[in-house]
N, C-alpha and C. Protein backbone atom coordinates (compact mmCIF):
# COMPACT_ATOMS: atom_id res chain seq x y z
N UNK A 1 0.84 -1.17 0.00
CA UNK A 1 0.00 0.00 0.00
C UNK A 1 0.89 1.24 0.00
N UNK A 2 0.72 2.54 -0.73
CA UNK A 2 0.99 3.64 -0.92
C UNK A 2 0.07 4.60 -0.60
N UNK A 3 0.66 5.93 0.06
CA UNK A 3 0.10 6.72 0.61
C UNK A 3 0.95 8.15 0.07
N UNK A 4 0.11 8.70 -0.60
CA UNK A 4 0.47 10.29 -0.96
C UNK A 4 0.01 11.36 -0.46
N UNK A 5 0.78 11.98 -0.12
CA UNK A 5 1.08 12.99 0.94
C UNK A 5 1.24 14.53 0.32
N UNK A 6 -0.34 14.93 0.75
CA UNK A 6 -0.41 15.92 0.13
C UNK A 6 0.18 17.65 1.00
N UNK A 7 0.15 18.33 0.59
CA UNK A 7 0.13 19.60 1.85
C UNK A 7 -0.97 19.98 2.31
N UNK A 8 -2.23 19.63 2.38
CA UNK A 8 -3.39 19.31 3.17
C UNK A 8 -4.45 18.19 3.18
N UNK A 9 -3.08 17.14 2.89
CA UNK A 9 -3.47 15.87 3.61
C UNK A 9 -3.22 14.48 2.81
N UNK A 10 -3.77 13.29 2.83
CA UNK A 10 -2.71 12.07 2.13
C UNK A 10 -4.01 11.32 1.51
N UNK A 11 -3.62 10.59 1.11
CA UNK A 11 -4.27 9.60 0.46
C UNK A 11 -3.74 8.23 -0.22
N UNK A 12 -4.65 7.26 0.36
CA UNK A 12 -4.11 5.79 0.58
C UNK A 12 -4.16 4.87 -1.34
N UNK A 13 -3.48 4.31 -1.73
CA UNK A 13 -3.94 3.83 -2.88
C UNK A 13 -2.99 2.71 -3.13
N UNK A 14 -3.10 1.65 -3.47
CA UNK A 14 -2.31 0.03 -3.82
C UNK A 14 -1.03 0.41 -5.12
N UNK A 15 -1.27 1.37 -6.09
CA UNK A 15 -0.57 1.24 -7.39
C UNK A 15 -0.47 3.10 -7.70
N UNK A 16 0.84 3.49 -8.01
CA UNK A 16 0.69 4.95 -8.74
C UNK A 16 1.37 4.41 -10.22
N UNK A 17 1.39 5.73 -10.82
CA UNK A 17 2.08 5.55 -12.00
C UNK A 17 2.49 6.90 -12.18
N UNK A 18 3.97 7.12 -12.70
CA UNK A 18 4.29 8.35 -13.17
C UNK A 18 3.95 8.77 -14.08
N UNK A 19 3.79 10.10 -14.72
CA UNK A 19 3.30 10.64 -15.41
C UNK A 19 4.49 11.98 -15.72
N UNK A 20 4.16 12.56 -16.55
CA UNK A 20 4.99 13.57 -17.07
C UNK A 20 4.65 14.90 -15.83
N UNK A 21 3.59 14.97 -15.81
CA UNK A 21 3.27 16.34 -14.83
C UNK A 21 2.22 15.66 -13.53
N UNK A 22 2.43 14.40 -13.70
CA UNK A 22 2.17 14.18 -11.84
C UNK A 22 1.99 12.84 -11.90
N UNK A 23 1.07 11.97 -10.65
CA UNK A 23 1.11 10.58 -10.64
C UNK A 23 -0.27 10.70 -10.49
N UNK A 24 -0.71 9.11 -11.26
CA UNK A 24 -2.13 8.71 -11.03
C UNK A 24 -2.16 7.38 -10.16
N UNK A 25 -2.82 7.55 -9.68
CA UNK A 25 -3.18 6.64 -8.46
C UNK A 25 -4.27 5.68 -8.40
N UNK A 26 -4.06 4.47 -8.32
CA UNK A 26 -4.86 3.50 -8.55
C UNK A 26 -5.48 2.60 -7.39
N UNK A 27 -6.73 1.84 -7.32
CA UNK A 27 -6.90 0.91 -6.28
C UNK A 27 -6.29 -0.67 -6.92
N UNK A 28 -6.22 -1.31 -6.32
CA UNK A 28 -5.84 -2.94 -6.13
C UNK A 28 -6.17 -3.33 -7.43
N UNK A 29 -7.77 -2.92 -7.55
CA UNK A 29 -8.41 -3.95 -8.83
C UNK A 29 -8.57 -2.64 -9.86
N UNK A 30 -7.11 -1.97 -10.03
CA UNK A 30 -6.83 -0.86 -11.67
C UNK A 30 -7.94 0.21 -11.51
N UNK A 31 -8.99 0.66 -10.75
CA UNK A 31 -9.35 1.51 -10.79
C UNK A 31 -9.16 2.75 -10.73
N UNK A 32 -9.28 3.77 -11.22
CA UNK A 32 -8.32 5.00 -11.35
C UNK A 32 -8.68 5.70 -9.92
N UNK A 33 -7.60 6.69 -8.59
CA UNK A 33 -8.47 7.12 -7.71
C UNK A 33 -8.42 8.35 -7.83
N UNK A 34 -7.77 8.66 -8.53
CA UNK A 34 -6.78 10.79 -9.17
C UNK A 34 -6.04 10.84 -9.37
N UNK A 35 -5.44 11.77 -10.21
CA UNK A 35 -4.61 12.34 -10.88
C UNK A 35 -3.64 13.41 -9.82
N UNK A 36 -2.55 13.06 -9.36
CA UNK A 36 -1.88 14.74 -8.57
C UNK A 36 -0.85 15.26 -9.33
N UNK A 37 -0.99 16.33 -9.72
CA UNK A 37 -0.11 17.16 -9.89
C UNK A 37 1.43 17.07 -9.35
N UNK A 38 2.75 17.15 -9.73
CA UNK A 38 3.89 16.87 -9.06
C UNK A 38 3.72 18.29 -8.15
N UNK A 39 3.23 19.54 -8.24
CA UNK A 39 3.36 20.92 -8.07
C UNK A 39 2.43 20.33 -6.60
N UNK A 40 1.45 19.83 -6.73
CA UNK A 40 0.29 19.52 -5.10
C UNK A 40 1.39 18.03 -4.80
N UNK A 41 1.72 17.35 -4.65
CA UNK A 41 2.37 16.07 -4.39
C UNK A 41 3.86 16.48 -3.32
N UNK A 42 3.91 15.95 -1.97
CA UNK A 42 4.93 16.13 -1.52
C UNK A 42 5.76 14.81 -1.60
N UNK A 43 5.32 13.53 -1.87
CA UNK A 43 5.61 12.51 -1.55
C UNK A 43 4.59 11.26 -1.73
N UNK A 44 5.56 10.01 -1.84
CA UNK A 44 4.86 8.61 -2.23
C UNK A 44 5.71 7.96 -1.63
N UNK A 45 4.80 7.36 -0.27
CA UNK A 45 5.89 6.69 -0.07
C UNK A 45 5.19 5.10 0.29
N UNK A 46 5.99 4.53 0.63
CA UNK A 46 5.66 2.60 0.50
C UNK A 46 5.05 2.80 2.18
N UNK A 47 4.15 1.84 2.20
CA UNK A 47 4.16 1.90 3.65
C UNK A 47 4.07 0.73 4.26
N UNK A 48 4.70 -0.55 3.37
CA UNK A 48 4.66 -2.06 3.77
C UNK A 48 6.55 -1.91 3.70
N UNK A 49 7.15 -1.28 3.80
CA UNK A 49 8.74 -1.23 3.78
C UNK A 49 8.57 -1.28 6.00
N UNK A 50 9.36 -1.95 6.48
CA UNK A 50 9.72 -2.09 7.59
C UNK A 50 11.39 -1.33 8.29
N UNK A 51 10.79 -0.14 8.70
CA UNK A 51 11.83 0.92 8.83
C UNK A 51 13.03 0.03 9.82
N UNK A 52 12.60 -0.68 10.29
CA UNK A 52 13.26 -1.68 11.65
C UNK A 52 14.70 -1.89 11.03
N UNK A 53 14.25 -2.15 9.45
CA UNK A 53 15.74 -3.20 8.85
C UNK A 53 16.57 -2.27 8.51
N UNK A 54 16.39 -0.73 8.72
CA UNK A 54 17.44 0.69 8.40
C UNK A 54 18.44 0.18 9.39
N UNK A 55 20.08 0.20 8.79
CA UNK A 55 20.93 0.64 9.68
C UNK A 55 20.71 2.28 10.56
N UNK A 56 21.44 1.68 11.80
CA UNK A 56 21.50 2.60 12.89
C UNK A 56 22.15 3.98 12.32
N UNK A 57 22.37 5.15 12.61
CA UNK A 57 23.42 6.38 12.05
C UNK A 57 23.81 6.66 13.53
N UNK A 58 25.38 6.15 13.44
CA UNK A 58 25.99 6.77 14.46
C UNK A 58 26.54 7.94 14.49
């Protein structure tokens, strides 16, 4: 699952795809959920990645 992170607020979606001037965002079963702009878009990030397995920064 992916979650995009807007500057007033996020939104959950299974699949994005890049695009030239932003990402579209999809559910599980290819349904389209919107279109964001890279200009509204702060971020996409994974949210099944397990931060645990980051080395430490000493």
């Amino acid at each position: 699952m992916y979650r995009a992170i807007l500057p007033d607020g996020d939104m959950e979606c299974d699949e994005y795809e890049k695009e030239e001037y932003g990402v579209n965002l999809y559910t599980e079963s290819g349904d389209h959920i919107a279109f964001v702009p890279y200009a509204n878009l702060i971020a996409v990030i994974n949210e099944d990645v397990d931060t645990g397995d980051e080395p430490s920064i000493i």
